[in-house]
Protein backbone atom coordinates (compact mmCIF):
# COMPACT_ATOMS: atom_id res chain seq x y z
CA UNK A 1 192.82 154.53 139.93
CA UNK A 2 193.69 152.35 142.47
CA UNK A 3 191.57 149.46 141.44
CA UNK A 4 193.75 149.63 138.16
CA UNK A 5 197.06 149.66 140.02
CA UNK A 6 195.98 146.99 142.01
CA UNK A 7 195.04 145.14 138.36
CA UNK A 8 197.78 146.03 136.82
CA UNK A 9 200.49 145.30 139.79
CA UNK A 10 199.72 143.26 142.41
CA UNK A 11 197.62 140.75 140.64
CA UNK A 12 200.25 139.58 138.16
CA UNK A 13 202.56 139.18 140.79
CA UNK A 14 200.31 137.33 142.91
CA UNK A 15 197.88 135.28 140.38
CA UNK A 16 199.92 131.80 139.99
CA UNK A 17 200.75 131.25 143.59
CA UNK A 18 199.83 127.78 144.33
CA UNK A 19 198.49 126.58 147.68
CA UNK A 20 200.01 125.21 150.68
CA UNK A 21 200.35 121.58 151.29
CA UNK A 22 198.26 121.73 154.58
CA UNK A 23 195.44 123.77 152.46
CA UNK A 24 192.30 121.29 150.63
CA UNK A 25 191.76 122.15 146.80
CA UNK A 26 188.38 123.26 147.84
CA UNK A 27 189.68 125.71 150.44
CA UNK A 28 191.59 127.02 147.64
CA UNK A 29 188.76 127.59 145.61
CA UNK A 30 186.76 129.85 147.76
CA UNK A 31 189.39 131.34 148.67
CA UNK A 32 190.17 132.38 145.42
CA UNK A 33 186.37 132.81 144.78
CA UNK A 34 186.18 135.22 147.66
CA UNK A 35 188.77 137.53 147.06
CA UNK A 36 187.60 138.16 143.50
CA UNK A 37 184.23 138.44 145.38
CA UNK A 38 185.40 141.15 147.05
CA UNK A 39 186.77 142.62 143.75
CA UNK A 40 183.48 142.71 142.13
CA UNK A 41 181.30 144.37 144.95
CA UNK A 42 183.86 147.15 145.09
CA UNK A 43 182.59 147.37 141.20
CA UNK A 44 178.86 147.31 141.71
CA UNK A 45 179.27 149.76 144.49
CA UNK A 46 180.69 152.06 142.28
CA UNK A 47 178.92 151.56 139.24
CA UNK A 48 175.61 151.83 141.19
CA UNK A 49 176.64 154.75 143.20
CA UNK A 50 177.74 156.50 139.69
CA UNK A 51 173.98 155.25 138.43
CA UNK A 52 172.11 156.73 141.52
CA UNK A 53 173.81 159.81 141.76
CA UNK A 54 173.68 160.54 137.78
CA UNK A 55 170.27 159.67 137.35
CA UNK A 56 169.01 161.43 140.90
CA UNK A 57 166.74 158.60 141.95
CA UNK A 58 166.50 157.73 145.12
CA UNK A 59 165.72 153.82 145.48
CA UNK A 60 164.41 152.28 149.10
CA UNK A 61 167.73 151.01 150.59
CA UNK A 62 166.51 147.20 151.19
CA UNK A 63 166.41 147.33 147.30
CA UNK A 64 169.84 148.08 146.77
CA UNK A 65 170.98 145.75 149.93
CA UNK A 66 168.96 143.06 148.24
CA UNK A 67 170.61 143.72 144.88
CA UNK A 68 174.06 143.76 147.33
CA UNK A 69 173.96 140.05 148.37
CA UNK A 70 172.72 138.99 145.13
CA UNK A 71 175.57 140.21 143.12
CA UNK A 72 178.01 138.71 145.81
CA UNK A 73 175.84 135.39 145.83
CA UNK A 74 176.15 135.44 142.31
CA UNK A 75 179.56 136.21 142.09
CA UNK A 76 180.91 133.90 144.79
CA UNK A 77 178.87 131.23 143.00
CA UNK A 78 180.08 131.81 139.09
CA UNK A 79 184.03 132.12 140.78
CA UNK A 80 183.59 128.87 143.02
CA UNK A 81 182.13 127.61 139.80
CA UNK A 82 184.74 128.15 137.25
CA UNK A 83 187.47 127.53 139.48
CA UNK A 84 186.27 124.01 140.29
CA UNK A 85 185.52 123.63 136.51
CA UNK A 86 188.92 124.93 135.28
CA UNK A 87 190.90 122.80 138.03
CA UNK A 88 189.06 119.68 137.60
CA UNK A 89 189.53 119.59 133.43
CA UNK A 90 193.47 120.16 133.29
């Protein structure tokens, strides 16, 4: 519920800011990129928890702290990504 207020309020409001003239594109970027990180892993923490506690398995926790930084590698990566790719062909 609160991951859908947040969606639904906050981000609109907050989405086009630009950045500050002291700020670097690129510092932008991960910015941007890290936040929405931050987003995601709250979503893979749920979804797995809901997955692990439905399915009463009990997987070795360096598994799911592997699986962890590779979602957030992943994630940081594809957001860095298509922010670079969206700012650089407008």
């Amino acid at each position: 519920g609160a991951m859908l207020g947040w969606i639904l309020f906050v981000v609109p409001v907050t989405a086009d800011q630009t950045y500050t003239s002291g700020d670097s594109v690129e510092s932008h970027w991960t910015t941007s990129a890290s936040s929405g990180t931050a987003t995601d892993l709250v979503t893979v923490l749920g979804l797995t928890l809901a997955v692990v506690s439905i399915a009463r398995v009990d997987p070795p926790a360096t598994l799911l702290l592997t699986g962890l930084l590779l979602a957030a590698f992943a994630s940081f990566t594809a957001r860095y990504a298509f922010a670079r790719y969206r700012a650089l062909s407008e």
